[in-house]
Protein backbone atom coordinates (compact mmCIF):
# COMPACT_ATOMS: atom_id res chain seq x y z
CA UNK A 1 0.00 0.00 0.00
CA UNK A 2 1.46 3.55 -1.21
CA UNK A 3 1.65 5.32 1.78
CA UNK A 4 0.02 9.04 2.65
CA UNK A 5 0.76 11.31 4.95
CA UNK A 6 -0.70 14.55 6.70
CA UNK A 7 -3.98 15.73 5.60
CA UNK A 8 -5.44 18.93 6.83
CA UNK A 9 -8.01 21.91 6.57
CA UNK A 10 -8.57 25.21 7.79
CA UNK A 11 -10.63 24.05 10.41
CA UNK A 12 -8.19 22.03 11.56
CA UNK A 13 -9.28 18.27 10.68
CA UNK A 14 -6.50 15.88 10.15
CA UNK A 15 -5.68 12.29 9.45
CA UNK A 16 -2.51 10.88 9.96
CA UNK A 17 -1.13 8.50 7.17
CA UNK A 18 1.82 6.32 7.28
CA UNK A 19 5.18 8.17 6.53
CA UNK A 20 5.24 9.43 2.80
CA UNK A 21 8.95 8.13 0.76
CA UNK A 22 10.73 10.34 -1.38
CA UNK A 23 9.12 12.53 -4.00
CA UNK A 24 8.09 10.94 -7.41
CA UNK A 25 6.19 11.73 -10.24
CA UNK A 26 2.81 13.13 -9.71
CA UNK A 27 -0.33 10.94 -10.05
CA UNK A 28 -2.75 11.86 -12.84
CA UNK A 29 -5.76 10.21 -12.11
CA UNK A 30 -7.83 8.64 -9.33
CA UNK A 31 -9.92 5.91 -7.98
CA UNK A 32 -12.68 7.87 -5.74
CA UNK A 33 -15.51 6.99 -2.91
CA UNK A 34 -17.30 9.40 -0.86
CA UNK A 35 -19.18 8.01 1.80
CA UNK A 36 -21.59 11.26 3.45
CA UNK A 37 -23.65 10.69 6.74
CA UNK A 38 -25.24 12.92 9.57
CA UNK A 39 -23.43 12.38 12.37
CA UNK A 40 -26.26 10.63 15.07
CA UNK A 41 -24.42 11.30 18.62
CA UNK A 42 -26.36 12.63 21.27
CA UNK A 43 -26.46 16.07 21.57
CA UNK A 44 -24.98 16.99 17.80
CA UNK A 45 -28.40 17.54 16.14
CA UNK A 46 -30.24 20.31 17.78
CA UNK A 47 -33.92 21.43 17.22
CA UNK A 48 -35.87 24.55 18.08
CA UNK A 49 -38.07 24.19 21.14
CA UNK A 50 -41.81 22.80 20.54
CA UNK A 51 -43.81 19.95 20.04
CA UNK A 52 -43.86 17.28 16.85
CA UNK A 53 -42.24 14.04 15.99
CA UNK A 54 -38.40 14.55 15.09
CA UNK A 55 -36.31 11.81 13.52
CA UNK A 56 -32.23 11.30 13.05
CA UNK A 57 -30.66 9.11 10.98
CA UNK A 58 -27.49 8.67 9.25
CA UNK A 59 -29.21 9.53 6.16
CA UNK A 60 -31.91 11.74 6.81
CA UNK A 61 -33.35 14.37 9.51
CA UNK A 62 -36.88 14.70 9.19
CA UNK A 63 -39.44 16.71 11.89
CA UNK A 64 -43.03 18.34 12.54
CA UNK A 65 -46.18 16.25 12.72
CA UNK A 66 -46.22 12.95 14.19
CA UNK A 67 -45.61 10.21 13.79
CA UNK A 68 -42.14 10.26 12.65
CA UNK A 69 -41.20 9.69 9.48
CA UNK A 70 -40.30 10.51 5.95
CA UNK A 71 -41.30 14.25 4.37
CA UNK A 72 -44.92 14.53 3.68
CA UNK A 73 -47.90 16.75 4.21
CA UNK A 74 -46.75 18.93 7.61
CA UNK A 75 -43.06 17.12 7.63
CA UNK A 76 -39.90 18.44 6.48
CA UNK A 77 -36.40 16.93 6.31
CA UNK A 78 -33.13 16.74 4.60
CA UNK A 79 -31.58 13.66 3.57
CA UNK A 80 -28.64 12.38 1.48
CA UNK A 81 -28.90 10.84 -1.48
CA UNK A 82 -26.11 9.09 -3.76
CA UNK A 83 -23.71 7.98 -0.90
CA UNK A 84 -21.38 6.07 -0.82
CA UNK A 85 -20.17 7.60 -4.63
CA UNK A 86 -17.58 6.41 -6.62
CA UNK A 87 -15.49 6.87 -9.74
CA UNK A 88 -12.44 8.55 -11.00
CA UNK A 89 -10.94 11.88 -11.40
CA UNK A 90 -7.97 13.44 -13.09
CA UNK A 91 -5.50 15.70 -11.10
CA UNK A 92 -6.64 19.18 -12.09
CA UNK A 93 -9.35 17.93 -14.06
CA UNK A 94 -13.06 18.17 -14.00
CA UNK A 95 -15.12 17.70 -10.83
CA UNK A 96 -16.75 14.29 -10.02
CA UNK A 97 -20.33 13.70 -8.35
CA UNK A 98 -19.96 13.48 -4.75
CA UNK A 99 -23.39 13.36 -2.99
CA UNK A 100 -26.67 15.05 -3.55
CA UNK A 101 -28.72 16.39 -0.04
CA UNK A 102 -32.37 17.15 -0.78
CA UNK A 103 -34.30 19.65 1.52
CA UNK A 104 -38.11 18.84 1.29
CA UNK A 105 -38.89 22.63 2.16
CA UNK A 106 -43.04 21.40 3.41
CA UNK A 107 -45.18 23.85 5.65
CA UNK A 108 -44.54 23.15 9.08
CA UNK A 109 -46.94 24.10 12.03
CA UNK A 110 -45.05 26.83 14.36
CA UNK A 111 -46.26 24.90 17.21
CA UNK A 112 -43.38 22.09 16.34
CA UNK A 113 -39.82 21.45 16.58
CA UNK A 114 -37.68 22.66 13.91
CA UNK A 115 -34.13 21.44 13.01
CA UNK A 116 -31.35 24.29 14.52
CA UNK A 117 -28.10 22.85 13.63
CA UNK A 118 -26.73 19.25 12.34
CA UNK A 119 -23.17 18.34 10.91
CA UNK A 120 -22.50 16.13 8.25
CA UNK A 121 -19.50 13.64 8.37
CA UNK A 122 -17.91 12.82 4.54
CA UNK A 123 -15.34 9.91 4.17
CA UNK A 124 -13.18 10.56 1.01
CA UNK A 125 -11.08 7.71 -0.08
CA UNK A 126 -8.56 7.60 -2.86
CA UNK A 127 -6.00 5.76 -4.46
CA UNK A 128 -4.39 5.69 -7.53
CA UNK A 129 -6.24 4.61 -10.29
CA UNK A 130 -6.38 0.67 -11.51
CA UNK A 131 -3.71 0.67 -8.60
CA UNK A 132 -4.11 -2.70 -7.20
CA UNK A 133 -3.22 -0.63 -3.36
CA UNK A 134 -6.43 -0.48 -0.93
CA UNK A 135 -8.56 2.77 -1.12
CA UNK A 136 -7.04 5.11 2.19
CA UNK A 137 -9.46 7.88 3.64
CA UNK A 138 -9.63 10.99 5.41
CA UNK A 139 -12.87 12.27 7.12
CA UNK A 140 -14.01 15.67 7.21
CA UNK A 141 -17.02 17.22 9.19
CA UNK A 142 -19.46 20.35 8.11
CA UNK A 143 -21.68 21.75 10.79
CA UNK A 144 -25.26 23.17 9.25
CA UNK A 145 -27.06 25.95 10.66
CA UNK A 146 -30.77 25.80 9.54
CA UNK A 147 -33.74 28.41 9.94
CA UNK A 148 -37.08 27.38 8.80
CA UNK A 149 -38.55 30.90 8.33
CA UNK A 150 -42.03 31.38 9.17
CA UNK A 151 -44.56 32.09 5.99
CA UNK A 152 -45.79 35.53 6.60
CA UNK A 153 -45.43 38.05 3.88
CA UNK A 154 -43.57 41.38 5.60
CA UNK A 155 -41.34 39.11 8.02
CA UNK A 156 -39.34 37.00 5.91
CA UNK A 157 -35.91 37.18 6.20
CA UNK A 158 -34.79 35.39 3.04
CA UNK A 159 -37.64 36.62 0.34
CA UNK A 160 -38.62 34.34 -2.23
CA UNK A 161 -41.44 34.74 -5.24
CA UNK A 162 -44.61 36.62 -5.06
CA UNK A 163 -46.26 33.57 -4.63
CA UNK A 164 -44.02 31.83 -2.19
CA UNK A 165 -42.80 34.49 -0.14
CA UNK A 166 -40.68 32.88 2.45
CA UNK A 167 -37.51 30.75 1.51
CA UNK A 168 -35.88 28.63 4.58
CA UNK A 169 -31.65 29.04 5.29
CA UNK A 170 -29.01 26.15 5.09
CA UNK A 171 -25.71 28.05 6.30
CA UNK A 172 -22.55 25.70 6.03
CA UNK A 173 -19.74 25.77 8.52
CA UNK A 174 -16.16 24.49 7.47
CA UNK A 175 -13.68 24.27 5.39
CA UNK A 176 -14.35 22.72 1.70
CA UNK A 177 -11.01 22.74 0.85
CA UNK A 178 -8.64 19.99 2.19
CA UNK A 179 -5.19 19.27 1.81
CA UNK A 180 -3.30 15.84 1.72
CA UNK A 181 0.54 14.44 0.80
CA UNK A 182 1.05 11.62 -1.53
CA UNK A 183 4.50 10.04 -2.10
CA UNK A 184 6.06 13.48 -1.77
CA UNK A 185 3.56 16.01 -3.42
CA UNK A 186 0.44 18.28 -2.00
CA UNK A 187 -2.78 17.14 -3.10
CA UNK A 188 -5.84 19.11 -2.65
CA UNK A 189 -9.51 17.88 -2.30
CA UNK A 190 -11.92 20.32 -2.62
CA UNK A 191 -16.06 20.13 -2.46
CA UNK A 192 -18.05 22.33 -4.57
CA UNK A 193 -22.20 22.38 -4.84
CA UNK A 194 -24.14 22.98 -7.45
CA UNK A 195 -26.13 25.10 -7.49
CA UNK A 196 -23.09 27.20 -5.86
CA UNK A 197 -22.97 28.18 -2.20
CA UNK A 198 -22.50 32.41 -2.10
CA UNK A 199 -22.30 34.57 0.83
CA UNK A 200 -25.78 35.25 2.62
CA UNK A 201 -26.87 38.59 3.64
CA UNK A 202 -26.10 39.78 6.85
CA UNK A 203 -29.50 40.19 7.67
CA UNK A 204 -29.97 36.17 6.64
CA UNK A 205 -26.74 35.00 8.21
CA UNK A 206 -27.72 36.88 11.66
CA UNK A 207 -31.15 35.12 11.54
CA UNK A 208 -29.21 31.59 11.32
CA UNK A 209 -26.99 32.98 14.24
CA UNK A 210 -23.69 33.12 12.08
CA UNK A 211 -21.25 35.29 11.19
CA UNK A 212 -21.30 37.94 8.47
CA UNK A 213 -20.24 37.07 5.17
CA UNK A 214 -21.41 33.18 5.90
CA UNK A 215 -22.06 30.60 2.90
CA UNK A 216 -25.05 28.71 2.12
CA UNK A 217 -28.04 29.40 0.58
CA UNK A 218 -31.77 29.28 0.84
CA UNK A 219 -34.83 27.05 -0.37
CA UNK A 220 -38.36 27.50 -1.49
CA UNK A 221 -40.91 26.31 -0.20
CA UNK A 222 -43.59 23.60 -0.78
CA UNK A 223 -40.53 22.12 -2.91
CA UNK A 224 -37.75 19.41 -2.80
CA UNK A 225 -34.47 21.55 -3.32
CA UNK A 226 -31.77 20.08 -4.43
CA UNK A 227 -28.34 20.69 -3.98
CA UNK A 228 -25.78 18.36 -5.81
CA UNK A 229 -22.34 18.57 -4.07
CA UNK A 230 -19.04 17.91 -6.48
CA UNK A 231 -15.18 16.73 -5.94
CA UNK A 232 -12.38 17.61 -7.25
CA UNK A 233 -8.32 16.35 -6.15
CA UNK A 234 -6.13 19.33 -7.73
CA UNK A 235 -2.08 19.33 -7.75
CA UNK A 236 0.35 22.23 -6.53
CA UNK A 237 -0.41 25.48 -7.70
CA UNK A 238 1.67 26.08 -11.11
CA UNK A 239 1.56 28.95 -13.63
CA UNK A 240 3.08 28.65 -17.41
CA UNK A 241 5.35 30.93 -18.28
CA UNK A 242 4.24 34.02 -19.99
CA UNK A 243 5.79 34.27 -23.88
CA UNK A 244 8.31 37.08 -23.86
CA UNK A 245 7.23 40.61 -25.66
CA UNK A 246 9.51 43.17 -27.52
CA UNK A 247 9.15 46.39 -26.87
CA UNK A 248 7.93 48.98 -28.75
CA UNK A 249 5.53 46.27 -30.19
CA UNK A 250 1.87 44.81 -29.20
CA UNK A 251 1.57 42.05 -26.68
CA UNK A 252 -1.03 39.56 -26.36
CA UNK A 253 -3.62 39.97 -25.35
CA UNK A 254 -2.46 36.80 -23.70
CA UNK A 255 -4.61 34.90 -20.67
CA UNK A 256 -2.58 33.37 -18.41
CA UNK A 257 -3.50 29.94 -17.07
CA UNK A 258 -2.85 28.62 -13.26
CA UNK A 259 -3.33 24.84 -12.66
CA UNK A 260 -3.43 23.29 -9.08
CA UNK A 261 -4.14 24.97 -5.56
CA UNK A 262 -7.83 26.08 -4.78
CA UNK A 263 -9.19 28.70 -7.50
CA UNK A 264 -10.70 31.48 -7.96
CA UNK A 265 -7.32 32.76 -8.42
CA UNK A 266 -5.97 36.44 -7.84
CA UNK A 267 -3.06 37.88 -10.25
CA UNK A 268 -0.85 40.30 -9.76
CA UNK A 269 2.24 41.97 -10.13
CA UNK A 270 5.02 44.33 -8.13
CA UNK A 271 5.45 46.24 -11.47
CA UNK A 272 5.34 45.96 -14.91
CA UNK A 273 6.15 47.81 -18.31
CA UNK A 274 4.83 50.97 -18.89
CA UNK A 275 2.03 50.36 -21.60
CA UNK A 276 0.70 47.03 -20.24
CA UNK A 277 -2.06 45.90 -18.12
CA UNK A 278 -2.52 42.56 -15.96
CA UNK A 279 -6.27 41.80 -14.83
CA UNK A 280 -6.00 40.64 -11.83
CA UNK A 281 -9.02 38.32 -11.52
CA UNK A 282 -8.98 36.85 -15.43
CA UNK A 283 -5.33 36.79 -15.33
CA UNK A 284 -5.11 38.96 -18.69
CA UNK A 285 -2.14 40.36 -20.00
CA UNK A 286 -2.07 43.14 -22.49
CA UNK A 287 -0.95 46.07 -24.09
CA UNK A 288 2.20 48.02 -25.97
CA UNK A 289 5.34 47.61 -23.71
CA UNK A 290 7.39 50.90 -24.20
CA UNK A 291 10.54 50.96 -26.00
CA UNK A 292 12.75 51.86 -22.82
CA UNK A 293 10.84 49.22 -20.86
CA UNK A 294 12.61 45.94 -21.83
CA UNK A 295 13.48 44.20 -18.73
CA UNK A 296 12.62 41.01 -16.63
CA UNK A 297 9.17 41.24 -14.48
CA UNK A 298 7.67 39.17 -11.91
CA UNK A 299 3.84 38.04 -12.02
CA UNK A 300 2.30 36.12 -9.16
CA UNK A 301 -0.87 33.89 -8.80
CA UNK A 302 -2.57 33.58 -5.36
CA UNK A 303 -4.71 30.87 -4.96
CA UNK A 304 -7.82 30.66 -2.31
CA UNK A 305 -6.27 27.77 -0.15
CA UNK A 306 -6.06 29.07 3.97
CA UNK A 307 -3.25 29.86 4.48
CA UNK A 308 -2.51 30.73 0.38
CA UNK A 309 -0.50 29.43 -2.17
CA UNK A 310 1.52 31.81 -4.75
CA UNK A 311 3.53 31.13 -7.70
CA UNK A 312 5.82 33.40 -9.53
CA UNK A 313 6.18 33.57 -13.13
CA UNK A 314 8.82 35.93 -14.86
CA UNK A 315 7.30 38.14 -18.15
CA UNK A 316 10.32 39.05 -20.64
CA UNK A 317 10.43 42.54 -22.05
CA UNK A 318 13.35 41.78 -24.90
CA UNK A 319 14.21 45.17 -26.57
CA UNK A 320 13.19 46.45 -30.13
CA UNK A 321 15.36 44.52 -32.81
CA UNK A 322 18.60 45.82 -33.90
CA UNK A 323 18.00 47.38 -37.05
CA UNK A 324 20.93 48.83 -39.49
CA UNK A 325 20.03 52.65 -40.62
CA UNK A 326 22.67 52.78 -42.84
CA UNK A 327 21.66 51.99 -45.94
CA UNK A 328 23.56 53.34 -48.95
CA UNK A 329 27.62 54.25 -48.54
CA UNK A 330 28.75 57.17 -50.67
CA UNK A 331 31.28 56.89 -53.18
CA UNK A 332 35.05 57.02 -52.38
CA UNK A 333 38.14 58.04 -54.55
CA UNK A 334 40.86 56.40 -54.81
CA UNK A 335 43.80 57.38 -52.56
CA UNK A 336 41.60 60.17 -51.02
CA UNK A 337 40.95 60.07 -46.67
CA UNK A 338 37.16 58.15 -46.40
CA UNK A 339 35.09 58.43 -43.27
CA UNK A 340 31.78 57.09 -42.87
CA UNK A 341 30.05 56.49 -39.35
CA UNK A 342 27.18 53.50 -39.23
CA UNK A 343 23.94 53.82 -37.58
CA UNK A 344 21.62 51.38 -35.85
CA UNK A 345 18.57 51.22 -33.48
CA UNK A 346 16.98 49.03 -31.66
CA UNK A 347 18.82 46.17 -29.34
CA UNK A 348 20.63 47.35 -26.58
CA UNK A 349 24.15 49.60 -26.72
CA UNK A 350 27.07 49.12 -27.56
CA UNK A 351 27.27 48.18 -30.72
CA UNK A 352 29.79 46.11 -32.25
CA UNK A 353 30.54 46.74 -36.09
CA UNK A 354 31.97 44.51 -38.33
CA UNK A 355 32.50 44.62 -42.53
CA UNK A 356 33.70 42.21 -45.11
CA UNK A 357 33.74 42.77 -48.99
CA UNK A 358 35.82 46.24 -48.18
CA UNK A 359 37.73 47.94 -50.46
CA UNK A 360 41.60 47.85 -49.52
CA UNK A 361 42.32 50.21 -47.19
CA UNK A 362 39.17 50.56 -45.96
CA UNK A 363 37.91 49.00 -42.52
CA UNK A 364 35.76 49.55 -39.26
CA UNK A 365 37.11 51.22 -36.34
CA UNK A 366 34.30 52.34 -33.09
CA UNK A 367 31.53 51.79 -35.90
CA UNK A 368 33.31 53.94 -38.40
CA UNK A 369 33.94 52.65 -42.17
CA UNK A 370 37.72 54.83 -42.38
CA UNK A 371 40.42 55.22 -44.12
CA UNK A 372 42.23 55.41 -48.09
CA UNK A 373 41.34 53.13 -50.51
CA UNK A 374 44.01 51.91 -52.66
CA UNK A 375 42.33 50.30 -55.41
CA UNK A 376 39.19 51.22 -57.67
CA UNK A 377 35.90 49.15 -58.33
CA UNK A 378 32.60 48.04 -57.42
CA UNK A 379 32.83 46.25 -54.07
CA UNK A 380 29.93 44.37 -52.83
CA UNK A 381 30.05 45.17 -48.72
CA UNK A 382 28.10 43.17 -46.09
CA UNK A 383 27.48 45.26 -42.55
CA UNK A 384 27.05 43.60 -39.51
CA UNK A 385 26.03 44.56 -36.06
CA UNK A 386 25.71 42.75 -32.99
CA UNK A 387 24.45 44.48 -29.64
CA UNK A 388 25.22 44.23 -26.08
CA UNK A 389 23.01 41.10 -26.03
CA UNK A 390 23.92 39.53 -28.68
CA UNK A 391 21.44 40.15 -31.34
CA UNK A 392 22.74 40.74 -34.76
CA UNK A 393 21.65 42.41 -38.12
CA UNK A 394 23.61 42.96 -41.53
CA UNK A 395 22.66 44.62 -44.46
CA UNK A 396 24.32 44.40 -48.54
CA UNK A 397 25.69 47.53 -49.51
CA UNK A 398 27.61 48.97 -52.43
CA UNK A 399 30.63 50.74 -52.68
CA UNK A 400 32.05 52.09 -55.61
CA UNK A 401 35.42 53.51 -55.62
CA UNK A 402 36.84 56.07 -58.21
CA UNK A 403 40.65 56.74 -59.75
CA UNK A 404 41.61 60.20 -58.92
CA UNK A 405 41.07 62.94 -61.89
CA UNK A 406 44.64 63.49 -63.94
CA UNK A 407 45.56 66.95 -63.99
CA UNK A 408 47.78 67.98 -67.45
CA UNK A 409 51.36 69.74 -66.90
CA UNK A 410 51.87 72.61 -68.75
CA UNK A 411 54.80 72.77 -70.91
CA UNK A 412 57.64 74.63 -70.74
CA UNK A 413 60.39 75.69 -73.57
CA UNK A 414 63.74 74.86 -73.35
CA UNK A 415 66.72 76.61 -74.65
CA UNK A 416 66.45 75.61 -78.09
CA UNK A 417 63.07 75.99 -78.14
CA UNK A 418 63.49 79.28 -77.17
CA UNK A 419 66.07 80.24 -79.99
CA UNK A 420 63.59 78.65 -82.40
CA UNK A 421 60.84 81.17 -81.00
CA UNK A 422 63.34 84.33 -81.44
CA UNK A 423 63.95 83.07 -85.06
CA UNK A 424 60.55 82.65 -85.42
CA UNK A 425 59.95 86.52 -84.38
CA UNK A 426 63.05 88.13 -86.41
CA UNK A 427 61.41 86.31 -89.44
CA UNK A 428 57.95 87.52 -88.56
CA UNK A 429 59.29 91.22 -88.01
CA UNK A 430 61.57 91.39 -91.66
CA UNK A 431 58.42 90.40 -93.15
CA UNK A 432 56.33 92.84 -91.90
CA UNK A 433 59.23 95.67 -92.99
CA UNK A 434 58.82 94.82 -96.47
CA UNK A 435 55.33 95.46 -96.53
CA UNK A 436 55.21 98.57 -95.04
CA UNK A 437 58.40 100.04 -95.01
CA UNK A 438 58.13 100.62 -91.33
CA UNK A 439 60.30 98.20 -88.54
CA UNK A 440 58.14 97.32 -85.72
CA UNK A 441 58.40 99.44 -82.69
């Protein structure tokens, strides 16, 4: 037989198993009996004061007119139906019939004995499912506070209809939830009815003689209310992690999803990025992170267990990609000094720049394309960047370097050139004397 260990509720009902072993791999499904009775001992089932037949048994409670005996005409009673119940149930999965109770709501004269108070006993048993390992229990115990109003329009306490104007008032005392050990991991059992217990009125839990905010709810009468009560065995409380976001860019909306501990669940959150919301009852989360707000954040589930569980989940904020803004290099001329800074966004500083496919003479120094090239052409260039967290981008760019213009010497005369021009001249100047008769001046 597997063994169990500690198991344990608010209102402080335990059962002490055999010594757990070492932690193993969680169960995923169950065999299941509940076995519900009121409890008969002297003294635990109490009545109003006044005349009547009352009966207690370990399935029913019946009272008013005599003799004793099931509901009927000027009778009313509760009683338990479907017990012992049986079946299985998956860890975290869907809840499982556990009993029904039935309160035959039938006019009762105020001369009699109502019920006051009763507790119910339930005997939960569990084991592994198709294990071949005898079913081990725990018992738990639920006190009932009951008011069986009287039927005069004005003084009702808990109003029904028009035409039934007075509604009796089943208030339950302790805890639903339950907890239990099972080779090494927290189990919890947890009852639920249908249709759901809610907190009374003050007005209606003061009539029952309870405190505010009590549970339970109320029945009509000349009817046989029904109240179906449901199981569930749920694992430790757990959260998925949240998929990371980028800022600068939408997010979600994403739900997130607890499994394990006692729901309703509560979300919430120390801080998060500017731009996004978390509901904390739906467990929502949405919005725009802002650029600057890349980061890690903690979210935290809080389950409604007494004392409560939490689980933390971290929400990554990774920044805006790194994008190149560079995206054309100007020409450069052979020879001539070249200087061209690159520019990027996004990621997170500093950048690291690298460059293949450069002319020669050319590289990258601090993010700066610098220095002479050496030879002409069309070089294809390839840019990369990687920033401080080592996220990269690159980008194809052309660069097309130039030969220097050739500037033309002028030409100079040497000395025989120079003779050759002052022959040149004296020939010019004779000439000109024979036409005219006149020597140059």
């Amino acid at each position: 037989m597997q063994p169990w260990i500690k198991c344990s509720s608010a209102m402080g009902f335990a059962l002490a198993m055999a010594a757990g072993q070492a932690s193993a791999a969680p169960i995923a499904a169950w065999d299941y009996q509940v076995t519900t009775t009121f409890v008969t001992l002297s003294g635990v089932t109490e009545f109003t004061s006044g005349s009547g037949c009352r009966l207690v048994s370990t399935s029913a409670i019946t009272w008013g007119a005599c003799p004793p005996g099931p509901p009927g005409p000027g009778r009313s009673g509760l009683s338990i139906t479907h017990t012992p119940q049986g079946g299985s149930l998956d860890t975290n999965g869907a809840a499982q019939p556990a009993n029904t109770y039935i309160h035959h709501n039938n006019l009762v004269s105020s001369a009699y004995a109502t019920l006051r108070r009763a507790t119910i006993q339930a005997a939960v048993s569990l084991k592994p499912q198709g294990s071949a390992e005898p079913y081990d229990f725990a018992t738990f115990a639920y006190n009932i506070r009951f008011v069986e109003t009287p039927n005069v329009v004005g003084t009702c306490v808990a109003a029904g209809p028009a035409d039934n104007p007075c509604s009796d008032i089943w208030v339950l005392e302790g805890s639903l939830h339950h907890t239990f050990t099972y080779d090494g991991t927290e189990y919890y059992i947890s009852f639920f009815a249908a249709p759901s217990l809610t907190p009374l009125p003050d007005e209606v839990c003061a009539a029952a003689e309870a405190p505010s905010g009590c549970i339970g709810f109320t029945t009509l009468e000349g009817l046989a209310n029904e109240v179906n009560f449901l199981l569930t065995v749920a694992g430790p409380l757990e959260v998925s992690p949240p998929s990371a976001g980028v800022a600068g860019s939408p997010y979600g909306p994403v739900t997130l999803t607890a499994t394990g501990g006692v729901g309703p669940y509560i979300w919430s959150a120390d801080s998060l990025p500017e731009g996004m919301t978390l509901d904390p009852d739906t467990g929502v989360l949405s919005g725009t992170p802002a650029v600057n707000a890349h980061g890690s954040y903690t979210i935290t589930v809080t389950d409604s267990f007494s004392p409560a569980n939490t689980f933390s989940v971290t929400l990554v904020i990774q920044p805006p990609p790194v994008v190149i803004q560079t995206n054309s290099l100007p020409g450069a001329t052979q020879g001539a000094p070249y200087s061209l800074p690159l520019v990027a966004t996004g990621g997170t500083a500093p950048y690291a720049w690298s460059a293949t496919g450069l002319p020669p003479g050319l590289s990258v120094v601090d993010g700066v394309i610098t220095g002479s090239p050496t030879a002409t052409g069309t070089y294809p260039v390839t840019v990369v960047v990687t920033d401080d967290g080592g996220r990269t981008a690159n980008v194809m760019l052309e660069l097309n370097v130039t030969a220097a213009a050739t500037v033309q010497p002028v030409p100079t005369l040497d000395e025989w050139g120079l003779g050759l021009l002052g022959a040149f001249a004296a020939t010019l100047g004779a000439h000109r004397l024979r036409r005219t008769g006149r020597a140059y001046r």
